[in-house]
N, C-alpha and C. Protein backbone atom coordinates (compact mmCIF):
# COMPACT_ATOMS: atom_id res chain seq x y z
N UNK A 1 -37.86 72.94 52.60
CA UNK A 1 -36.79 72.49 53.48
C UNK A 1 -36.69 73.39 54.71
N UNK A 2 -36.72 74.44 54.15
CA UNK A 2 -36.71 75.97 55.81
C UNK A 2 -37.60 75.61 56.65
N UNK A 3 -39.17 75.33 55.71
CA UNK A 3 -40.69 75.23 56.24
C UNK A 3 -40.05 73.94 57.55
N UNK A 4 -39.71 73.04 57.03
CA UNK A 4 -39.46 71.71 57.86
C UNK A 4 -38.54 71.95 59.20
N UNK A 5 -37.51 72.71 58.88
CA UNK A 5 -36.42 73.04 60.16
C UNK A 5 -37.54 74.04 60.75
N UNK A 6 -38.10 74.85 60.76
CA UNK A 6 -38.92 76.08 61.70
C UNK A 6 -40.01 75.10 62.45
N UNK A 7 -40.54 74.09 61.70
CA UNK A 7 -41.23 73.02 62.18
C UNK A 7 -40.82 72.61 63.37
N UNK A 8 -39.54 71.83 63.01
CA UNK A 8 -38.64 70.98 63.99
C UNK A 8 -38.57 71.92 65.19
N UNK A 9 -37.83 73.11 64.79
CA UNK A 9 -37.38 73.88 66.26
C UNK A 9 -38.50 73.90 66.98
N UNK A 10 -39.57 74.53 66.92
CA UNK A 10 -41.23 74.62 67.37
C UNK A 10 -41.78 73.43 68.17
N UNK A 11 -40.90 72.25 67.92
CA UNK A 11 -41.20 70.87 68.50
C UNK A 11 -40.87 70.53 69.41
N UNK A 12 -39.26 71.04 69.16
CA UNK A 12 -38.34 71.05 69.89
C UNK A 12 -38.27 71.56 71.53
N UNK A 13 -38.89 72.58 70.53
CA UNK A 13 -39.35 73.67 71.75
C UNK A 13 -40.40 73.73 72.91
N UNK A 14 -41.46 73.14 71.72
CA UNK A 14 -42.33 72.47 72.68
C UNK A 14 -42.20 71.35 73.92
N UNK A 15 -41.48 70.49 73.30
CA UNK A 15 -41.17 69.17 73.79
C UNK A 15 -40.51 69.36 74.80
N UNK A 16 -39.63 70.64 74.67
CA UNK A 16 -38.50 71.06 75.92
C UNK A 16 -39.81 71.40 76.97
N UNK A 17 -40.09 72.63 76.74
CA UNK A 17 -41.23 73.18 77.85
C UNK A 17 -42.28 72.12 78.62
N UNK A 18 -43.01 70.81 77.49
CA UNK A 18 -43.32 70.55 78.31
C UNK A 18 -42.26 69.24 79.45
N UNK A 19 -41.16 69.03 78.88
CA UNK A 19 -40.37 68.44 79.79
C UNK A 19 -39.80 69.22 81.17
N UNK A 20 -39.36 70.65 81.19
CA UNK A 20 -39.46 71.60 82.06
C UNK A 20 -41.05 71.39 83.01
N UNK A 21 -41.93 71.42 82.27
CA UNK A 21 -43.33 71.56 83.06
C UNK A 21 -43.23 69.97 84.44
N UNK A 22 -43.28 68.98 83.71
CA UNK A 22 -43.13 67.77 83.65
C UNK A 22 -42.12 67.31 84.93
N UNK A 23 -40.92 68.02 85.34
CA UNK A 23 -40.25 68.27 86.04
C UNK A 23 -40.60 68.86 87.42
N UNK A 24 -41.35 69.43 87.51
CA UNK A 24 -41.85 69.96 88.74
C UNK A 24 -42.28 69.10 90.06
N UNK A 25 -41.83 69.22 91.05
CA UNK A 25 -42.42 68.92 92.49
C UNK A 25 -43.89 68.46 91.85
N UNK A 26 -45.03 67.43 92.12
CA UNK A 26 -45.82 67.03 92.12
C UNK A 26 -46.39 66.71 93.48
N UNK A 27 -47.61 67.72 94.11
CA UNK A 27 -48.21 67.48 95.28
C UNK A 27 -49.34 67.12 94.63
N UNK A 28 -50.27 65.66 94.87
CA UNK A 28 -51.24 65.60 95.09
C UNK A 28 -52.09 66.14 95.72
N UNK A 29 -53.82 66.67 95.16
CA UNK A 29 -54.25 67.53 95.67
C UNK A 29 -54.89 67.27 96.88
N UNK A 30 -55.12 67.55 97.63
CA UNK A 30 -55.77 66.94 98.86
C UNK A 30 -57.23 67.84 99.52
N UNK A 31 -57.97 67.34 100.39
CA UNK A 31 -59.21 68.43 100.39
C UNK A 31 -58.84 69.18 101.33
N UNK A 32 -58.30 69.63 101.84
CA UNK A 32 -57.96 71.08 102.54
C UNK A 32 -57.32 71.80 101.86
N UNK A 33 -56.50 71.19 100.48
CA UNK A 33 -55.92 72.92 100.01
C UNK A 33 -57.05 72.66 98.63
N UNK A 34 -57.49 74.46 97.78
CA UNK A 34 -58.22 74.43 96.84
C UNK A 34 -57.24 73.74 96.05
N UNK A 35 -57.83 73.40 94.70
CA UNK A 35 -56.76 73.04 93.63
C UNK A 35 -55.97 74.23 92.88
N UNK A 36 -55.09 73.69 92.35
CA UNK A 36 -54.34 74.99 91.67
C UNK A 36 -54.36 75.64 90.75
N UNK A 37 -54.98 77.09 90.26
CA UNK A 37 -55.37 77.28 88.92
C UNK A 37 -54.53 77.15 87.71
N UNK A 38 -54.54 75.88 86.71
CA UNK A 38 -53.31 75.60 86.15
C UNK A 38 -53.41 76.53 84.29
N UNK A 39 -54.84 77.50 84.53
CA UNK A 39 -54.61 78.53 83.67
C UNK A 39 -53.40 79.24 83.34
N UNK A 40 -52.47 79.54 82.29
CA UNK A 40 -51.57 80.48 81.80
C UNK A 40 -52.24 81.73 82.30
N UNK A 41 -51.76 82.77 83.43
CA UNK A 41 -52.18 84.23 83.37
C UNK A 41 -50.45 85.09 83.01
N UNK A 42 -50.80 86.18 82.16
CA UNK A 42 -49.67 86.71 81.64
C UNK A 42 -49.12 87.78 83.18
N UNK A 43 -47.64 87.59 83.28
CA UNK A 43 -47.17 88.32 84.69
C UNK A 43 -46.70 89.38 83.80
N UNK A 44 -46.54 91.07 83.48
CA UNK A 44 -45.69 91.64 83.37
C UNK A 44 -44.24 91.72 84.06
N UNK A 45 -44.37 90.86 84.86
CA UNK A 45 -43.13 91.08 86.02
C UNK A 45 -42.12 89.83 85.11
N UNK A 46 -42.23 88.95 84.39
CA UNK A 46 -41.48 88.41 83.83
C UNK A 46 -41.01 88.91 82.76
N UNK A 47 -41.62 89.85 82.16
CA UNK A 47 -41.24 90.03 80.71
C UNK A 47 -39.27 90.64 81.15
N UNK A 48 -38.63 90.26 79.86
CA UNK A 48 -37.21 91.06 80.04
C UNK A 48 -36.71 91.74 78.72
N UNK A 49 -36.32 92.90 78.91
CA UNK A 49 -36.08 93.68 77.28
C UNK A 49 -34.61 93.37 77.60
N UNK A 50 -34.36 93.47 76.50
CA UNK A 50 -32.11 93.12 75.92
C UNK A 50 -32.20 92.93 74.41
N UNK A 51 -30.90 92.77 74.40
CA UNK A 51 -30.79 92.87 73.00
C UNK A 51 -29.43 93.17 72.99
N UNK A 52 -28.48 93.56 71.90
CA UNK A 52 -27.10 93.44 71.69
C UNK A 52 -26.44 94.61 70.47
N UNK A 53 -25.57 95.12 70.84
CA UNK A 53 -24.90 95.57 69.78
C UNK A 53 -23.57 95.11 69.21
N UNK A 54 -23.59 95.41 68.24
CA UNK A 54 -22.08 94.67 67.14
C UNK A 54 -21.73 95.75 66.44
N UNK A 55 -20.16 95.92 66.28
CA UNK A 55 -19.84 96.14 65.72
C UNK A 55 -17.92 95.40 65.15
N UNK A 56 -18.00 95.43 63.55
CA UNK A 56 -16.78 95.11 63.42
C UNK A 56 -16.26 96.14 62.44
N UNK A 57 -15.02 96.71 62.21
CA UNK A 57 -14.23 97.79 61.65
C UNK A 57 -12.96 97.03 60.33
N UNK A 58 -12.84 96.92 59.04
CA UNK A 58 -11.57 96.95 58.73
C UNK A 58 -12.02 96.68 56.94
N UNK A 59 -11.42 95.60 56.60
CA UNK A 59 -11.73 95.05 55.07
C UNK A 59 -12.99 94.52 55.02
N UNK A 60 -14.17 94.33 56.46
CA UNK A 60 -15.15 94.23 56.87
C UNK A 60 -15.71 94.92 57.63
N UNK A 61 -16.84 95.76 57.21
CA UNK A 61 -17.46 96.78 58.24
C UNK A 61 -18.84 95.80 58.71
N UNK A 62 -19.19 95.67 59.91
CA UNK A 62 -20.28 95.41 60.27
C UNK A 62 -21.06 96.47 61.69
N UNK A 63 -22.11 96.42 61.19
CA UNK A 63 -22.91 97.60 62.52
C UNK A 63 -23.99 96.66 62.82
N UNK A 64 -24.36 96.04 63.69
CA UNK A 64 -25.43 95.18 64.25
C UNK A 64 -26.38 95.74 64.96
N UNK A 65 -27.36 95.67 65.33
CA UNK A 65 -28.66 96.27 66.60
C UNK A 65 -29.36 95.32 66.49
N UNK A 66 -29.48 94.60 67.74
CA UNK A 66 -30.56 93.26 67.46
C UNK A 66 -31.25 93.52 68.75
N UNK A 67 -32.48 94.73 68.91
CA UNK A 67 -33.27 94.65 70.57
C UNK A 67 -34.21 92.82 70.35
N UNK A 68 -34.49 92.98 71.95
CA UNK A 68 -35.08 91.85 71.99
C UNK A 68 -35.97 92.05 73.32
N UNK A 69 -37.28 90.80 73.11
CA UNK A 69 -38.27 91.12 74.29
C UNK A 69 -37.91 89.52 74.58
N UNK A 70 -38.24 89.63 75.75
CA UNK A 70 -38.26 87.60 76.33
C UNK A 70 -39.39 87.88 77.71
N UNK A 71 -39.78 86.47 77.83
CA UNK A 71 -40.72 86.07 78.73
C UNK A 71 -40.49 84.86 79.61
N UNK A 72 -40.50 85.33 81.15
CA UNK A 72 -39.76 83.74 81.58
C UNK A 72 -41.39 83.04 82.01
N UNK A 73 -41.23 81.85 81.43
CA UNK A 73 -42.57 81.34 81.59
C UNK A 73 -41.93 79.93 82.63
N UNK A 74 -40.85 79.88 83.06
CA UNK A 74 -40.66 79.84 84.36
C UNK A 74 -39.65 80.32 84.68
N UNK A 75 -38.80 79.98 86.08
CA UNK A 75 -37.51 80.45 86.75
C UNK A 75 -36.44 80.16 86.01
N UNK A 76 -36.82 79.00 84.77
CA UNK A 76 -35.38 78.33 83.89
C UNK A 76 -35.31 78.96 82.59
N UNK A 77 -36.77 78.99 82.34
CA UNK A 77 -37.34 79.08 81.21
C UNK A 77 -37.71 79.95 80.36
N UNK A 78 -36.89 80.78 79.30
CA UNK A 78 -37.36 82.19 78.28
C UNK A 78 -37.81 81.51 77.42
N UNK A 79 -38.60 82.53 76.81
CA UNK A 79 -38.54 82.35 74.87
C UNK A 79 -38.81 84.19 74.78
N UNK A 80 -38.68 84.32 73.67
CA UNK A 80 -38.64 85.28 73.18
C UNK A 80 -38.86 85.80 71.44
N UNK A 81 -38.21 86.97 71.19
CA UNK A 81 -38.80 87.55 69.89
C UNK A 81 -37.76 88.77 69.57
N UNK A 82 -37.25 88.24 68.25
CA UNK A 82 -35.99 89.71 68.38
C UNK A 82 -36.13 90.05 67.20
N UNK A 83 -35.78 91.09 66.67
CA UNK A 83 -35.38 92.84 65.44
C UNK A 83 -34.02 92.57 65.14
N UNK A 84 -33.77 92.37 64.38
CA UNK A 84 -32.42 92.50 63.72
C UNK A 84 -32.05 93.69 62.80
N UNK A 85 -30.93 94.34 62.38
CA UNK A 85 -30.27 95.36 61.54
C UNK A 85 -28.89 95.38 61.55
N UNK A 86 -28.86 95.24 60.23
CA UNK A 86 -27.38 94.94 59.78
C UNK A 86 -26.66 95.88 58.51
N UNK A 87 -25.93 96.67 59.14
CA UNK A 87 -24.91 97.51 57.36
C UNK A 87 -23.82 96.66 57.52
N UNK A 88 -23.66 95.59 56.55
CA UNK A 88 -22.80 94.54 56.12
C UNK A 88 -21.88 95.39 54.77
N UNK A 89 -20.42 95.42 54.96
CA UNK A 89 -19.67 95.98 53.58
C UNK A 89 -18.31 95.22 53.71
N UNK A 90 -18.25 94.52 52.45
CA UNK A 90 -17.19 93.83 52.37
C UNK A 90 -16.26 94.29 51.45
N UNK A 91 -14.74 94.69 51.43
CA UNK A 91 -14.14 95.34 50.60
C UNK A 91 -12.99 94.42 50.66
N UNK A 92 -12.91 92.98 50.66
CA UNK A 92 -11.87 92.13 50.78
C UNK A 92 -11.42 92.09 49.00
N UNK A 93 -12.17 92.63 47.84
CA UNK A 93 -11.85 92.19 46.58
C UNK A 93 -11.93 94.11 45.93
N UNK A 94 -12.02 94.99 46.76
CA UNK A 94 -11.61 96.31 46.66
C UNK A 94 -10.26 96.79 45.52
N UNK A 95 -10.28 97.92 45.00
CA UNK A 95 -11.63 98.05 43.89
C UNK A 95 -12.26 97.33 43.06
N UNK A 96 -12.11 96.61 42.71
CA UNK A 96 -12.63 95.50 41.54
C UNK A 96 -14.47 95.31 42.35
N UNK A 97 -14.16 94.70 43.42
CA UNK A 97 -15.48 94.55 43.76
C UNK A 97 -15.89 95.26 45.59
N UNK A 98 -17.21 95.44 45.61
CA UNK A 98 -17.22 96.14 47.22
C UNK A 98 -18.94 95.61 46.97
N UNK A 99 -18.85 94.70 48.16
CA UNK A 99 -20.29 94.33 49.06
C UNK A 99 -20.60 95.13 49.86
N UNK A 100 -22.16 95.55 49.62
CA UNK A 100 -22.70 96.44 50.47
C UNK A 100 -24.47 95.78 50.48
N UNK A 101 -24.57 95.68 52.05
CA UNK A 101 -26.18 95.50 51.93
C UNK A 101 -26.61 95.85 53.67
N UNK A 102 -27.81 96.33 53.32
CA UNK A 102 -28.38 96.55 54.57
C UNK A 102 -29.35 95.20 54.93
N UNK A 103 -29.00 94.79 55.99
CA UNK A 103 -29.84 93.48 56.32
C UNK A 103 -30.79 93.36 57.22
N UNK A 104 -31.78 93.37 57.29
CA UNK A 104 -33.34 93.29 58.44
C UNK A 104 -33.91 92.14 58.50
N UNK A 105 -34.12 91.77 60.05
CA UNK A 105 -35.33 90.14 59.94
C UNK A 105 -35.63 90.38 61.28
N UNK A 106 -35.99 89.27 61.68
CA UNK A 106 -36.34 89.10 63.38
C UNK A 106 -36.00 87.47 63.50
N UNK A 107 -36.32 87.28 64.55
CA UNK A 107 -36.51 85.45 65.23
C UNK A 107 -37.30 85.36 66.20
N UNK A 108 -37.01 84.36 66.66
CA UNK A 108 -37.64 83.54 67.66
C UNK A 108 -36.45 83.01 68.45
N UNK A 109 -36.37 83.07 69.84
CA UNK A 109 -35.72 82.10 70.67
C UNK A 109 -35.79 81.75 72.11
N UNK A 110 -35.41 80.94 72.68
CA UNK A 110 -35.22 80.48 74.10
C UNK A 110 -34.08 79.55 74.30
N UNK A 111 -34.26 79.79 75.73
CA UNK A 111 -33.15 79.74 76.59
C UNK A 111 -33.26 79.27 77.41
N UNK A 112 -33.03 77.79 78.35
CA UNK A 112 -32.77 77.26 79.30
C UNK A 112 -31.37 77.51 79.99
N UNK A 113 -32.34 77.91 81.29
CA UNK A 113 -30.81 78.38 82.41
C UNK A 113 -30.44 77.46 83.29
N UNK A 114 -29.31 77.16 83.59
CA UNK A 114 -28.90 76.22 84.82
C UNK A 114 -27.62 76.33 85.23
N UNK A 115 -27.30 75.72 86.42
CA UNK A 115 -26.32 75.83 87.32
C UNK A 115 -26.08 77.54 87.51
N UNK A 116 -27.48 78.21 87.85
CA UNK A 116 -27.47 79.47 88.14
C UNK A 116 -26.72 80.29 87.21
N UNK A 117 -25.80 80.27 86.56
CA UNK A 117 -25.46 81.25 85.16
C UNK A 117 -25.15 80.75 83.55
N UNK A 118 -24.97 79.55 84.33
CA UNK A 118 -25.08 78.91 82.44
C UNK A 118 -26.16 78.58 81.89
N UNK A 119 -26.53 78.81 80.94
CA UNK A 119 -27.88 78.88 79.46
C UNK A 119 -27.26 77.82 78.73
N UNK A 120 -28.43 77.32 77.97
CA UNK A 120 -28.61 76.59 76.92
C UNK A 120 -29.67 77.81 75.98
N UNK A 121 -29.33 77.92 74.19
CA UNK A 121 -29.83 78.75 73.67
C UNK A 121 -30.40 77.89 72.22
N UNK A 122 -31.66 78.39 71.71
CA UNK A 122 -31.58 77.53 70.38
C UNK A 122 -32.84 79.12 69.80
N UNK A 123 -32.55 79.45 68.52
CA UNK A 123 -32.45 79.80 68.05
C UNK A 123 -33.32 79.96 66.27
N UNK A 124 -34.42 80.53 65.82
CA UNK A 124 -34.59 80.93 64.44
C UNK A 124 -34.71 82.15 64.59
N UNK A 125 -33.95 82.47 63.04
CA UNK A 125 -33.72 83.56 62.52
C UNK A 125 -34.17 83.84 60.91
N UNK A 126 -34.54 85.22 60.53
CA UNK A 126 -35.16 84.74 58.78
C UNK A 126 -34.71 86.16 58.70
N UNK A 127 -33.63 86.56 57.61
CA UNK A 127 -33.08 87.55 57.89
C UNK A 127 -33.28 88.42 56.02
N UNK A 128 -33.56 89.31 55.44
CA UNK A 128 -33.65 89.72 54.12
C UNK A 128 -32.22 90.67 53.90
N UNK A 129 -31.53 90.24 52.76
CA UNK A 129 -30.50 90.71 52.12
C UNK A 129 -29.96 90.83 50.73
N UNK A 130 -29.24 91.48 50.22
CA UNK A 130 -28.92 91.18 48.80
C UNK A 130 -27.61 90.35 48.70
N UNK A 131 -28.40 89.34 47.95
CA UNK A 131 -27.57 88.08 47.69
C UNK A 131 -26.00 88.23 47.25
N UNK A 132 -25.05 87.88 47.94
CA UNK A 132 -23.86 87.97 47.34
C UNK A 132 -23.07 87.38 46.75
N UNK A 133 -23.78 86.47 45.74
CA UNK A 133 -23.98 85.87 45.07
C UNK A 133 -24.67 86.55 43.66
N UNK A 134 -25.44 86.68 43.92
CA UNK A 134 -26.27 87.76 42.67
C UNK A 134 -26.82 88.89 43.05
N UNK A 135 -25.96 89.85 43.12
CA UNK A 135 -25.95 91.15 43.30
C UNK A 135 -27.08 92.27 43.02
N UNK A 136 -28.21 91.40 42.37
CA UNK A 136 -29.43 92.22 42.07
C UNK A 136 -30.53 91.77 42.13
N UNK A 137 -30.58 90.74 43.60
CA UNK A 137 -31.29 90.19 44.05
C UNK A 137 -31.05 90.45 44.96
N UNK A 138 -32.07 89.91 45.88
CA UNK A 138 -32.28 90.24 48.02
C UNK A 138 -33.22 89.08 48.32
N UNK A 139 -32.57 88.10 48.97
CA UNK A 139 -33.12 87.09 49.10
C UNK A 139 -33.80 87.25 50.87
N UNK A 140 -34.28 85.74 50.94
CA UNK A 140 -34.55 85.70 52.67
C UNK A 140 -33.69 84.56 52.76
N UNK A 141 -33.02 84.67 54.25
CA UNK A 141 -31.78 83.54 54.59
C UNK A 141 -32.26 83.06 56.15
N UNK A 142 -32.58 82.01 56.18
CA UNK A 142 -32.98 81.33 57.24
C UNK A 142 -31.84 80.87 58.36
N UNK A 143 -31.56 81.19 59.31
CA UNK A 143 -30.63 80.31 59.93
C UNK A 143 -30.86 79.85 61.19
N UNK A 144 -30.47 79.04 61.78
CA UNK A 144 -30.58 78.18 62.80
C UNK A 144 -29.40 77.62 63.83
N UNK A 145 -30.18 78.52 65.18
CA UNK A 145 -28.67 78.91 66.46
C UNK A 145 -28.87 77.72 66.92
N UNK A 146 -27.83 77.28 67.34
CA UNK A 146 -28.05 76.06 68.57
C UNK A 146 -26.59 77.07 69.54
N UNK A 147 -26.43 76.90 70.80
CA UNK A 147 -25.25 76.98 71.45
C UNK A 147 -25.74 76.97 72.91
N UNK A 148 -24.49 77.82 73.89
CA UNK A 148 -24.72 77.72 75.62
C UNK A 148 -24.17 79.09 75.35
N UNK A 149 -24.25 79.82 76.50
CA UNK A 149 -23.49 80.79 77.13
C UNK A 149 -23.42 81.17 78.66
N UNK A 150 -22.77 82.01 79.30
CA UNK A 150 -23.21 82.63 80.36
C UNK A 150 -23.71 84.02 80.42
N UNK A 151 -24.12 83.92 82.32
CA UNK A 151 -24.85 85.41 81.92
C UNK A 151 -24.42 85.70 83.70
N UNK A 152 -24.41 87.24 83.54
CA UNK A 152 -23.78 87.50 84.92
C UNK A 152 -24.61 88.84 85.30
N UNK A 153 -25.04 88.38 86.42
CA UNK A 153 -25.77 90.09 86.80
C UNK A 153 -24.80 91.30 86.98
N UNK A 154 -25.30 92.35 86.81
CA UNK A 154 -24.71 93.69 86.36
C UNK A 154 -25.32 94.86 87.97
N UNK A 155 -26.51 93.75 88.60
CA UNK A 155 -26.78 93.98 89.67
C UNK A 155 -27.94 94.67 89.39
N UNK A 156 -28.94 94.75 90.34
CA UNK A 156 -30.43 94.68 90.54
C UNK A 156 -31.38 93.59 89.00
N UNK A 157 -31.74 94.01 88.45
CA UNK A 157 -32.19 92.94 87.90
C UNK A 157 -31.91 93.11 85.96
N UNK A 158 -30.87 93.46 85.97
CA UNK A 158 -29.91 93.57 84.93
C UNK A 158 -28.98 92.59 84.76
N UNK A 159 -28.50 92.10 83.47
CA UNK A 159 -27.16 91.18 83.14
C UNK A 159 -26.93 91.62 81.67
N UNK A 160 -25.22 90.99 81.73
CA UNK A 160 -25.07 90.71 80.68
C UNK A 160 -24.47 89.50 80.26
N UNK A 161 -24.25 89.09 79.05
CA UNK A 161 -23.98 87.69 78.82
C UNK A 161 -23.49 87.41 77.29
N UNK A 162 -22.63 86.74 77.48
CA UNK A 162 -21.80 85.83 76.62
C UNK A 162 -22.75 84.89 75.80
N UNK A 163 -22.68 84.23 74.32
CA UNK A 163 -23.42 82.89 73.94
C UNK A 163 -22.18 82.74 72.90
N UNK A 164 -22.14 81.26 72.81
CA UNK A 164 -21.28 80.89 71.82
C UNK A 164 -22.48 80.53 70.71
N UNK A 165 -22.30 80.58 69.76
CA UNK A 165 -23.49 79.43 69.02
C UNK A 165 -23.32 79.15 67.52
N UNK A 166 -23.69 78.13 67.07
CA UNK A 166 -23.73 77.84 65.72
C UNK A 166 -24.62 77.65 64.90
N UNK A 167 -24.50 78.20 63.77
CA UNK A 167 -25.23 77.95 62.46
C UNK A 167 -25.79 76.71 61.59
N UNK A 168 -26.70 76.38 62.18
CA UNK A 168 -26.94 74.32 61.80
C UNK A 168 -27.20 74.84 60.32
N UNK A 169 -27.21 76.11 59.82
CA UNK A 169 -28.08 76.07 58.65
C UNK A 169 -26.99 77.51 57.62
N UNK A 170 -25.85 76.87 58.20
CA UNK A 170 -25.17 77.68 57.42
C UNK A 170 -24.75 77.85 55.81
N UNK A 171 -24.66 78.95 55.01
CA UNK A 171 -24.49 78.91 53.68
C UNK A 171 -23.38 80.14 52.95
N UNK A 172 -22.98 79.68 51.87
CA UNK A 172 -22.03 80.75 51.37
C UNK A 172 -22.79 82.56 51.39
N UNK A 173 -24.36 82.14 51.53
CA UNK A 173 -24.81 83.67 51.56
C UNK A 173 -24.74 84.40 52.76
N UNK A 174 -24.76 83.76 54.12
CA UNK A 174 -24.43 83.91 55.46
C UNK A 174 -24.07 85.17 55.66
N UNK A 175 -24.24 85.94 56.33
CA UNK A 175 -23.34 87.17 57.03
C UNK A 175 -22.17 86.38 58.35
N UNK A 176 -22.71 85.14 58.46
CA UNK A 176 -22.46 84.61 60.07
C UNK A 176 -21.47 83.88 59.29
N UNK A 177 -20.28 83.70 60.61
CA UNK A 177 -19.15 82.84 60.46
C UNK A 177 -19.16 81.91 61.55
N UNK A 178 -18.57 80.53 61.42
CA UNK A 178 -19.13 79.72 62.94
C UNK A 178 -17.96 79.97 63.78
N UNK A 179 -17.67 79.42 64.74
CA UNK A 179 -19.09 80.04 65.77
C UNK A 179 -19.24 81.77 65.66
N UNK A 180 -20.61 81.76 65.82
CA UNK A 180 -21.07 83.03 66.07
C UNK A 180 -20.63 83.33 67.30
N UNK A 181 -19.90 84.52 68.36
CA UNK A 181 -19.92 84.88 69.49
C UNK A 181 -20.95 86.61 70.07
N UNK A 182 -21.87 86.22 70.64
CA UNK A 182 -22.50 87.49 71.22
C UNK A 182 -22.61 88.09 72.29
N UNK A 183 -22.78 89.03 72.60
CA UNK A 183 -22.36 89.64 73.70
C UNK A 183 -23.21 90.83 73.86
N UNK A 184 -24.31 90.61 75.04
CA UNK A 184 -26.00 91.06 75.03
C UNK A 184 -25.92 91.94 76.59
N UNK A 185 -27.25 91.71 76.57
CA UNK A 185 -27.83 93.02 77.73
C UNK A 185 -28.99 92.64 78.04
N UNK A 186 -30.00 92.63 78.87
CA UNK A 186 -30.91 92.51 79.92
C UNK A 186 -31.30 92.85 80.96
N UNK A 187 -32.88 93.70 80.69
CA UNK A 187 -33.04 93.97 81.91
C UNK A 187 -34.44 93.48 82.42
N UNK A 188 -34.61 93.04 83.63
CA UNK A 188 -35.80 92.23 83.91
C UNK A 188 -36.35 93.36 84.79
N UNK A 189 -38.03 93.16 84.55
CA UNK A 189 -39.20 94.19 84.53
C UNK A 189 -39.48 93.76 86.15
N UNK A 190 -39.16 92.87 86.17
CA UNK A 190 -39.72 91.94 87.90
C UNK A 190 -38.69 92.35 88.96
């Protein structure tokens, strides 16, 4: 069932990019200009490092670090690759019971930008934890972002940014509550 949604997004994803591609000004080539080399060459000048920190304090402790690398493979257009880390402790059933787990995964995502600061974001994530549910187990938990956010430069080629987003693939084992709200960092290499 996971195998099938990681499928889908990948399609999704595809299907987006090449509709982005697809979109472009179309000049026929003509014999005075050469043609255009329509090879992929990798720019370092696009790549952008960010990533986010979390934290929450009370009958719930959470500590988050999620760095992240992205690539604009055009002016609209990221995808990317992120690190996750999580000390999750829940003491809502204290003393009787106290959740504690350290949580690690990565993802995959991109991001369509428009009207100059608003994003569109979609999202996999595959995250390893001990089940809270069965306490002597550590499962893998798949989840799946869809949302928008904004993003605001911080000035020279830095931002930060807002995403609302939700969990299409949410479950009682979740660390995530809907909507998820994040609140990131970026800095572009270009």
């Amino acid at each position: 069932m996971h195998f099938n949604k990681l499928i889908s997004f990948i399609l999704v994803s595809l299907i987006s990019f090449s509709l982005l591609s697809q979109a472009r000004d179309f000049n026929p080539p003509s014999k005075t200009k050469p043609p255009k080399n329509t090879k992929f060459e990798f720019d370092p000048d696009n790549l952008v490092i960010g990533g986010s920190l979390g934290a929450v304090f009370g009958n719930v402790t959470l500590i988050d670090v999620a760095p992240s690398v992205g690539y604009l493979l055009t002016d609209n257009y990221l995808v990317g690759i992120s690190a996750r880390y999580m000390y999750y402790e829940d003491r809502t059933y204290a003393p009787a019971f106290i959740y504690k787990t350290n949580i690690y995964g990565g993802g995959i995502f991109n991001q369509y930008f428009f009207l100059e600061n608003f994003l569109a974001h979609a999202e996999y994530e595959l995250l390893n934890l001990d089940s809270p549910i069965n306490i002597n187990k550590r499962i893998n938990l798949s989840s799946f972002f869809v949302g928008g956010g904004y993003r605001s430069s911080l000035g020279g080629n830095s931002y930060a940014s807002i995403l609302v987003l939700f969990n299409l693939n949410d479950s009682a084992e979740s660390p995530y509550t809907n909507p998820i709200i994040r609140v990131g960092f970026g800095i572009g290499l270009y």
